[in-house]
N, C-alpha and C. Protein backbone atom coordinates (compact mmCIF):
# COMPACT_ATOMS: atom_id res chain seq x y z
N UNK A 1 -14.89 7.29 -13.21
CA UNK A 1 -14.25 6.55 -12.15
C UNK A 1 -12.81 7.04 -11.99
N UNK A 2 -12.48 7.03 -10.82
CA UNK A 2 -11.26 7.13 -10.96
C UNK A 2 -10.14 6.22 -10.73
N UNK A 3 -8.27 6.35 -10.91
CA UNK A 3 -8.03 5.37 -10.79
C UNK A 3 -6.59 5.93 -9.70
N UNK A 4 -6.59 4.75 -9.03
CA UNK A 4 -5.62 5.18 -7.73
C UNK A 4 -4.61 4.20 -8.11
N UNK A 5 -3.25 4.60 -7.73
CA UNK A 5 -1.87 3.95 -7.31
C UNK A 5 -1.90 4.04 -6.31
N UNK A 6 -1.15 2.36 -5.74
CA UNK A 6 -1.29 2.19 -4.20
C UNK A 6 0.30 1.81 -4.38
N UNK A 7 1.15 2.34 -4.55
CA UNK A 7 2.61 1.69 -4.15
C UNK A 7 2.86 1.00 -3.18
N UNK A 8 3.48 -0.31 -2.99
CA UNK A 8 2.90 -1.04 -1.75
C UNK A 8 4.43 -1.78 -0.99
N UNK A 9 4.85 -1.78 0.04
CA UNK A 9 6.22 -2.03 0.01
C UNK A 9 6.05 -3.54 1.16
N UNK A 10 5.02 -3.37 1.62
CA UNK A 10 4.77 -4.66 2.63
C UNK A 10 4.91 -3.40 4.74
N UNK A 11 5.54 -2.66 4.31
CA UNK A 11 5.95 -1.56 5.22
C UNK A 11 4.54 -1.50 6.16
N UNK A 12 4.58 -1.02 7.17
CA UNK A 12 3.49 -1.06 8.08
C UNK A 12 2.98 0.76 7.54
N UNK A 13 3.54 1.10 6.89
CA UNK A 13 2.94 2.87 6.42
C UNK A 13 2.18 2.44 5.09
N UNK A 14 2.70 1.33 4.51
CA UNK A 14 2.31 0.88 3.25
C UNK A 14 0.77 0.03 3.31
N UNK A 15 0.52 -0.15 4.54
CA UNK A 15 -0.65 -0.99 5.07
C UNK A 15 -1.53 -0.03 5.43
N UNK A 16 -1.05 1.08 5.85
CA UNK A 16 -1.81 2.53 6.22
C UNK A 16 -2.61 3.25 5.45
N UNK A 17 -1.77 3.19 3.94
CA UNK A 17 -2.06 3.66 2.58
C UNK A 17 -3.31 3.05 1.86
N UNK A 18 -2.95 1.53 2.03
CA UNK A 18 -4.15 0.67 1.63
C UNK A 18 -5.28 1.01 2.21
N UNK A 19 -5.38 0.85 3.43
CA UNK A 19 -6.45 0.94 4.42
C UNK A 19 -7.44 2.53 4.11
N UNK A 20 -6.33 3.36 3.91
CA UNK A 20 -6.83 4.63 3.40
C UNK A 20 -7.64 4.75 2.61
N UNK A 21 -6.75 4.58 1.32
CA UNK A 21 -7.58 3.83 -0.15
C UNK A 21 -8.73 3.61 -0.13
N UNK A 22 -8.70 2.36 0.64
CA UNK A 22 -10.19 1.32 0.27
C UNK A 22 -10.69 2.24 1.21
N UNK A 23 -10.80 3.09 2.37
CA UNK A 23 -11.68 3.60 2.81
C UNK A 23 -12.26 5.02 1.72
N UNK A 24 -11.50 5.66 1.52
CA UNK A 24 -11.85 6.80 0.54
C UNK A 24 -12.25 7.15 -0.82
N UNK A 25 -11.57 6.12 -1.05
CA UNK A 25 -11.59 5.87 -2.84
C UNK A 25 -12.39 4.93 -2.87
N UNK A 26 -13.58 4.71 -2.52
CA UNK A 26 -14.29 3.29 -2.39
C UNK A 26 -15.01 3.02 -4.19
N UNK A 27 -14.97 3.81 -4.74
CA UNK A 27 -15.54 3.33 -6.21
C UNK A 27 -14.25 3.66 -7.06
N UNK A 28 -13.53 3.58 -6.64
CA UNK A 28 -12.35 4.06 -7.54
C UNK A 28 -11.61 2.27 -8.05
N UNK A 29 -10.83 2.30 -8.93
CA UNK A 29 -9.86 1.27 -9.45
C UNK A 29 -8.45 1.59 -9.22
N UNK A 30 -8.20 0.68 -7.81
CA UNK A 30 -6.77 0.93 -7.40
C UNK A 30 -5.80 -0.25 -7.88
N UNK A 31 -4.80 0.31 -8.22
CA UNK A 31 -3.83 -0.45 -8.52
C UNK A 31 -2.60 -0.82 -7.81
N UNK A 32 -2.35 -1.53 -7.39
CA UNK A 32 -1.11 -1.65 -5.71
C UNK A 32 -0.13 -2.08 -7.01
N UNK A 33 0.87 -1.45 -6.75
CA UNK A 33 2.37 -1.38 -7.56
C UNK A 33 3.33 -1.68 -6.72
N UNK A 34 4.24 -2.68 -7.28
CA UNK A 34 5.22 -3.00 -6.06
C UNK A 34 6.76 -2.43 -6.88
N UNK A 35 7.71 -1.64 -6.52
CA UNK A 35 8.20 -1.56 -7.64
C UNK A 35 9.73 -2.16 -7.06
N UNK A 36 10.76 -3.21 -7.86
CA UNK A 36 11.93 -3.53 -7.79
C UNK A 36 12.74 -3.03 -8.11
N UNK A 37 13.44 -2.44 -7.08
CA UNK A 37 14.77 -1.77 -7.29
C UNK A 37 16.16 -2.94 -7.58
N UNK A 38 16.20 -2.46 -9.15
CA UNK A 38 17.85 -3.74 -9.39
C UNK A 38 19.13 -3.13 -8.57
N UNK A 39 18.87 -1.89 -7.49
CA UNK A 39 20.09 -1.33 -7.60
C UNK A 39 20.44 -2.40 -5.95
N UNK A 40 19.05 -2.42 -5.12
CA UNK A 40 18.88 -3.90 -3.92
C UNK A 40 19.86 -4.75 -4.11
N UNK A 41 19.95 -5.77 -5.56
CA UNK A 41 20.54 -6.88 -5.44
C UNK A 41 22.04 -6.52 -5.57
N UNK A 42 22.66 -5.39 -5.72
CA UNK A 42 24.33 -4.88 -5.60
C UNK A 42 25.00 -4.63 -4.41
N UNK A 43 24.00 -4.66 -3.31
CA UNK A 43 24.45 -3.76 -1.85
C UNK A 43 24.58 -5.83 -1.21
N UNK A 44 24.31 -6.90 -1.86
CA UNK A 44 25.23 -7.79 -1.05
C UNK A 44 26.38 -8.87 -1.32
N UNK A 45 26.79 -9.20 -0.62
CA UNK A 45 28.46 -10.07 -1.02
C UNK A 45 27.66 -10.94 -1.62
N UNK A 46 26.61 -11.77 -1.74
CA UNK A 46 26.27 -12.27 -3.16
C UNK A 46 26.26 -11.95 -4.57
N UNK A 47 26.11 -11.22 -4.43
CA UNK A 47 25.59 -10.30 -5.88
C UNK A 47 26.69 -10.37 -6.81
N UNK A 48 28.11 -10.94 -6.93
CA UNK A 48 29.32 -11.39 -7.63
C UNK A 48 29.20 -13.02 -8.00
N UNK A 49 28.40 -13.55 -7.17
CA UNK A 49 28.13 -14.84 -7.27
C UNK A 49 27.40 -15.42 -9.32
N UNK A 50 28.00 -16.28 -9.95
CA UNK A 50 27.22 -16.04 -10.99
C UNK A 50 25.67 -16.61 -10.49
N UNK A 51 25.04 -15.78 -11.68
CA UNK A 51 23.04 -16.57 -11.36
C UNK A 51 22.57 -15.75 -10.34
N UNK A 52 23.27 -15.00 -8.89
CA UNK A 52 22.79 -14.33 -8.08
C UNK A 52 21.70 -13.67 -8.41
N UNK A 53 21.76 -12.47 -9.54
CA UNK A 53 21.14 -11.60 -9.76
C UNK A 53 19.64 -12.55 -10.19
N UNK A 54 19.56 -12.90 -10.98
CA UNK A 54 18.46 -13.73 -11.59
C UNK A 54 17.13 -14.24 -10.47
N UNK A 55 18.20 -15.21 -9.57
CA UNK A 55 18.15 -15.88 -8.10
C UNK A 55 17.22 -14.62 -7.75
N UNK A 56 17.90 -13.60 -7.33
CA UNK A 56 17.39 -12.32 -6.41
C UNK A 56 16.20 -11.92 -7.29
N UNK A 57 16.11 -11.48 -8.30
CA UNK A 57 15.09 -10.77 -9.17
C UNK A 57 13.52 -12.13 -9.07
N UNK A 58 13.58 -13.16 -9.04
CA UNK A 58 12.53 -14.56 -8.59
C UNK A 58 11.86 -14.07 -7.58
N UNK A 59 13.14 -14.08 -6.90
CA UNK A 59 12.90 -14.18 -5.10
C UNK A 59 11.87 -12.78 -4.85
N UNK A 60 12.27 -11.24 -5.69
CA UNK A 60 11.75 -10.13 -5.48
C UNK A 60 9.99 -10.81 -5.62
N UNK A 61 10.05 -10.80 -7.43
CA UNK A 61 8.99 -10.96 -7.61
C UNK A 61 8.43 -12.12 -6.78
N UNK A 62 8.44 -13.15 -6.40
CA UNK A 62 7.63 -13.76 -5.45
C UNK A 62 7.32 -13.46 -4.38
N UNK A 63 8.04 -12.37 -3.80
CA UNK A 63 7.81 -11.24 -2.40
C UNK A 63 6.59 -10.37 -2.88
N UNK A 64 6.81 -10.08 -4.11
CA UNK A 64 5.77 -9.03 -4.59
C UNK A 64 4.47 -9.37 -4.79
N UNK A 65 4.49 -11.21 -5.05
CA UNK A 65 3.06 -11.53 -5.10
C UNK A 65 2.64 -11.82 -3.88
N UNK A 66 3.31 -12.05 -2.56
CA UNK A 66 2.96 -12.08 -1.45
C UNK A 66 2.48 -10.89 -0.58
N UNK A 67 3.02 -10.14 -1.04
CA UNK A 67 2.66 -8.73 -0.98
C UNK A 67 1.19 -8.76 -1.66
N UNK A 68 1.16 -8.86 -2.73
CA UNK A 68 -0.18 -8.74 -3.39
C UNK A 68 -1.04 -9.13 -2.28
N UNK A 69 -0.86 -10.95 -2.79
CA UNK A 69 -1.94 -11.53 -1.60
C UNK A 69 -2.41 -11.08 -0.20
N UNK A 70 -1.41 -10.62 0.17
CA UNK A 70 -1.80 -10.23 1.46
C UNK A 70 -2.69 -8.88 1.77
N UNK A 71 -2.42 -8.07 0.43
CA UNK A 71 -3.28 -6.50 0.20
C UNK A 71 -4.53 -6.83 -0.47
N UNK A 72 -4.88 -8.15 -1.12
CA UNK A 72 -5.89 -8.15 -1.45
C UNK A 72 -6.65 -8.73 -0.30
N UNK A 73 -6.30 -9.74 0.64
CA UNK A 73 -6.84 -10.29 1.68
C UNK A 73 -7.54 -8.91 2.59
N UNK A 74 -7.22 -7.93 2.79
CA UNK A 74 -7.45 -6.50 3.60
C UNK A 74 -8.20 -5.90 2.56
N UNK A 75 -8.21 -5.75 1.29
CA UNK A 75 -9.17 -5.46 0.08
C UNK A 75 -10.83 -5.88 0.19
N UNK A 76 -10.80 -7.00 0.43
CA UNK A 76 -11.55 -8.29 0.34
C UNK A 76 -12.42 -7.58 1.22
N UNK A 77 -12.07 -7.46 2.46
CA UNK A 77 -12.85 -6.61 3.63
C UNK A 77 -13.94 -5.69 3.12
N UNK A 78 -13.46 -5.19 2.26
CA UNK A 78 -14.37 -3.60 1.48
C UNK A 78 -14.85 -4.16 0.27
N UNK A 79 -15.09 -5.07 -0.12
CA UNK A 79 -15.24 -6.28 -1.16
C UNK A 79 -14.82 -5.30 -2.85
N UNK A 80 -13.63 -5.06 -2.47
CA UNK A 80 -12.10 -4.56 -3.24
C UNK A 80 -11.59 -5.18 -4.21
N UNK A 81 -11.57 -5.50 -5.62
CA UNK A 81 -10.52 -6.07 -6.15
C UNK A 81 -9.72 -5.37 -6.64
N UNK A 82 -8.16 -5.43 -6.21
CA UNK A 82 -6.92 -5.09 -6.31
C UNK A 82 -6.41 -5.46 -7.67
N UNK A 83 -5.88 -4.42 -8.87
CA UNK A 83 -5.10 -4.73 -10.28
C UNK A 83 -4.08 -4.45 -9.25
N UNK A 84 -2.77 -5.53 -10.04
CA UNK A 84 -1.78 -5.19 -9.34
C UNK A 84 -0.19 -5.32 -10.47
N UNK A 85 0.60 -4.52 -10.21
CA UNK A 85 1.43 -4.27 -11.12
C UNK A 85 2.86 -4.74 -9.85
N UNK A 86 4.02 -5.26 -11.10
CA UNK A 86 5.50 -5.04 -10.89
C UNK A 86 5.96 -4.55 -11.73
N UNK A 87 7.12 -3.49 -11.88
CA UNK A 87 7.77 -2.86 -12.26
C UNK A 87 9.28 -2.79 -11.85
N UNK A 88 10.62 -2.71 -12.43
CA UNK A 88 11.25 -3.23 -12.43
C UNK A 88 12.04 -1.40 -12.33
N UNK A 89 13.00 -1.11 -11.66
CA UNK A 89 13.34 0.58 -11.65
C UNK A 89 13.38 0.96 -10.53
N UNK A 90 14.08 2.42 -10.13
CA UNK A 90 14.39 3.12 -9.13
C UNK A 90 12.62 3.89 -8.72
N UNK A 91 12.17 3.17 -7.23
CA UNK A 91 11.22 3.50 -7.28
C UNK A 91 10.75 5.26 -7.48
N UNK A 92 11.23 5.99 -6.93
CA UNK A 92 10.30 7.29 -7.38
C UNK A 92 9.72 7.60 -8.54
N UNK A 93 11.27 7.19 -9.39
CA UNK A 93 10.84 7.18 -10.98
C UNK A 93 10.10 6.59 -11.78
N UNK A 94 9.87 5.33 -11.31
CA UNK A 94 8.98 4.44 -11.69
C UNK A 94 7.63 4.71 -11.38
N UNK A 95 7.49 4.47 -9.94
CA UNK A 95 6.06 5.10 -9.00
C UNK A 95 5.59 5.94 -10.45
N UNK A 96 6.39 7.46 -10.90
CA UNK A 96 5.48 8.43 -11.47
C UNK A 96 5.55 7.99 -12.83
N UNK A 97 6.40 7.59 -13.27
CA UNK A 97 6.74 7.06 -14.56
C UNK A 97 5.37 5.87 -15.22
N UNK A 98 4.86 5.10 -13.89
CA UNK A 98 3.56 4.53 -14.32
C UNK A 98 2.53 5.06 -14.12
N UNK A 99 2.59 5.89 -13.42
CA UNK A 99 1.26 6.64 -12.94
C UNK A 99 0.89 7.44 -13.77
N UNK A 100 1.75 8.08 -14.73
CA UNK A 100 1.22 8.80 -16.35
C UNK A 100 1.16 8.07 -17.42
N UNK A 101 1.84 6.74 -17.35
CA UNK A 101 1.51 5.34 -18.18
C UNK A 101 0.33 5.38 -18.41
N UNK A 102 -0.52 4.40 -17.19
CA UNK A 102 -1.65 4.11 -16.59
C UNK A 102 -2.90 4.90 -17.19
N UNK A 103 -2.88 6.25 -16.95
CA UNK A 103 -3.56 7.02 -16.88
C UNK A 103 -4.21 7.41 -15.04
N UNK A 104 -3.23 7.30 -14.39
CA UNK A 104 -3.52 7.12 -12.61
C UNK A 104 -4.14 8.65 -12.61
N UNK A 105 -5.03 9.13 -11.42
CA UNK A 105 -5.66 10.11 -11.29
C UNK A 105 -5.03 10.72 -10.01
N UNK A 106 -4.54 9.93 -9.31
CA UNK A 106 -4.82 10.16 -7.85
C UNK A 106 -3.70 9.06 -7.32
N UNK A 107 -2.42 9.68 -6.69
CA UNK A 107 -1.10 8.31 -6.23
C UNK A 107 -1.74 8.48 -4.34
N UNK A 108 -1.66 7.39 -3.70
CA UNK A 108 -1.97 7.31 -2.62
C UNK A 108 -0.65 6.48 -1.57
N UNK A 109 0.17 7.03 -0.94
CA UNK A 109 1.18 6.07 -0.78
C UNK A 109 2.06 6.45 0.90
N UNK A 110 2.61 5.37 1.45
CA UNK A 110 2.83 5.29 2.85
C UNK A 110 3.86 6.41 2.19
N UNK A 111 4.74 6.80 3.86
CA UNK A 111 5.66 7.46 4.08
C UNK A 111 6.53 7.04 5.31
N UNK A 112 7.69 6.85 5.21
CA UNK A 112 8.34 6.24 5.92
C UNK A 112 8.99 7.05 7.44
N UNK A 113 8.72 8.34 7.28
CA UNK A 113 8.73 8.58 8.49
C UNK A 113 10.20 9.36 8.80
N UNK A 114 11.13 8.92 8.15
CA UNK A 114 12.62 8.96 8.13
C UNK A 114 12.35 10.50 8.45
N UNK A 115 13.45 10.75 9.25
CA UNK A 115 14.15 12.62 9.19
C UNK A 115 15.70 12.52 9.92
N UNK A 116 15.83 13.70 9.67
CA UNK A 116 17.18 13.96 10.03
C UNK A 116 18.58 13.55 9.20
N UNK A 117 19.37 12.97 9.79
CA UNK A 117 20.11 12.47 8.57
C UNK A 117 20.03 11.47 7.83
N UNK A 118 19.28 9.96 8.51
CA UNK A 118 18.89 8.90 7.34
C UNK A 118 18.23 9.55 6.08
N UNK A 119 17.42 10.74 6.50
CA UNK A 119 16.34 11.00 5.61
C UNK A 119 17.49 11.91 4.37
N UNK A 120 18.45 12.48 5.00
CA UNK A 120 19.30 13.51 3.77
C UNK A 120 20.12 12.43 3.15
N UNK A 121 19.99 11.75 3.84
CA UNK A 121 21.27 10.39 3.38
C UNK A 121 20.50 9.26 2.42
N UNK A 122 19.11 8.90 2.92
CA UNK A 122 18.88 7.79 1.61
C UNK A 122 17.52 8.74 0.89
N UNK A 123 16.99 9.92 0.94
CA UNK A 123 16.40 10.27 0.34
C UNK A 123 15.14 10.02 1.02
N UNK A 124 14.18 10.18 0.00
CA UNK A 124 12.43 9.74 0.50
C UNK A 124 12.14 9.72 -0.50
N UNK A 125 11.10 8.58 -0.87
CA UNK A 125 10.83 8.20 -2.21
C UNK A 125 9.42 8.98 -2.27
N UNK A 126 8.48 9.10 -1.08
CA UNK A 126 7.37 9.65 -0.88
C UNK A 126 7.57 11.24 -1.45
N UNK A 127 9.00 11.69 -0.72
CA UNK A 127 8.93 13.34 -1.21
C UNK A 127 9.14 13.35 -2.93
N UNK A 128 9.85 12.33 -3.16
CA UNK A 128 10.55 12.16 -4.49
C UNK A 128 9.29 12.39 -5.40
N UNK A 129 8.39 11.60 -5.34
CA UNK A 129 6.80 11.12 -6.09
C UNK A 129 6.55 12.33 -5.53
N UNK A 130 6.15 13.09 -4.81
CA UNK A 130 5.14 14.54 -4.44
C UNK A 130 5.50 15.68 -5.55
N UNK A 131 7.23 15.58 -5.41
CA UNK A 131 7.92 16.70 -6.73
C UNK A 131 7.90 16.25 -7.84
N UNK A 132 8.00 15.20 -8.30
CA UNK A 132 8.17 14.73 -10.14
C UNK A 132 6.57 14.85 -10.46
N UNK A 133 5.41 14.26 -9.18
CA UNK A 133 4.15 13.83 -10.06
C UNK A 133 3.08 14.94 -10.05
N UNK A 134 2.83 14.92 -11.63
CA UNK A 134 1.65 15.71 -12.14
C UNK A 134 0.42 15.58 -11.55
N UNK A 135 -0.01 14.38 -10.70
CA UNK A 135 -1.07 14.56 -10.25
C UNK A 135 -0.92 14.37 -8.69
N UNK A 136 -2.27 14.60 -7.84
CA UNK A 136 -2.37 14.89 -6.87
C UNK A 136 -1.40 13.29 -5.81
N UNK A 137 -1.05 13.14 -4.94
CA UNK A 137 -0.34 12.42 -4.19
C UNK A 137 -0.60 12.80 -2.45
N UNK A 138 -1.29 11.60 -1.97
CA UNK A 138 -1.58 11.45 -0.78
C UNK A 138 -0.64 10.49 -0.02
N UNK A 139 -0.16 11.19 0.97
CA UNK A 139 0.78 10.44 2.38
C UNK A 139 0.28 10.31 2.87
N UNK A 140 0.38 9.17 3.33
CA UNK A 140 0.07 8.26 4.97
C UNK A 140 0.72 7.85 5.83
N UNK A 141 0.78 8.75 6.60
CA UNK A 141 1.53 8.25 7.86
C UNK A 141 1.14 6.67 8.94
């Protein structure tokens, strides 16, 4: 069997990925990974506040199980059950960093589309995961 990473951001490319997945990988064991970036909760005028951080890190993870729910609800369709992981880290690094954890075979994951200068300016986490990971990695546009 094999086993797929679905990195999942709630993103409408990230819904693309899923959809992919469960169509292709249909006997496979996918795992939708949501991963939290701590570096998020620094970029606002809260984040000096005491407890903020804590506050924010709840709030992530309860986004992340909504996220879940909602990828398993589209799962369900292909009668899918979704393992699902949080991870706490700068996603690229993480993304590959679990995916040789795991033992993942196969990363399957949206792409955001970005070019030009947003894209030289905040990076791409999609290109990021294509160069660090040892195994094969599928974009979805």
């Amino acid at each position: 069997m094999t086993h797929v990473l679905l990195p999942i951001d709630g993103s409408p490319q990230s819904d693309a990925a899923l959809e992919y997945a469960l169509e292709e990988f249909e006997t496979a064991e996918i795992t939708a990974l949501n991963v939290i970036d701590p570096i998020e909760a620094g970029y606002t005028s809260q984040a000096t506040v005491p407890g903020y951080s804590e506050e924010w890190f709840e709030q992530s993870k309860a986004a992340a199980d909504e996220l879940f729910a909602d990828a398993q609800e589209v799962a369900d369709e292909y009668d899918v059950e979704l393992q699902t992981a949080t991870e706490v880290g700068r996603p690229s690094r993480t993304i590959v960093n679990y995916a040789e954890d795991e033992g993942v075979d196969h990363i399957v994951m949206g792409s955001h589309g970005r070019s030009g200068v947003s894209r030289i300016l905040l990076g791409s986490v999609a290109e990021n995961v294509v160069r660090r990971s040892p195994m094969p990695v599928t974009i979805v546009r």
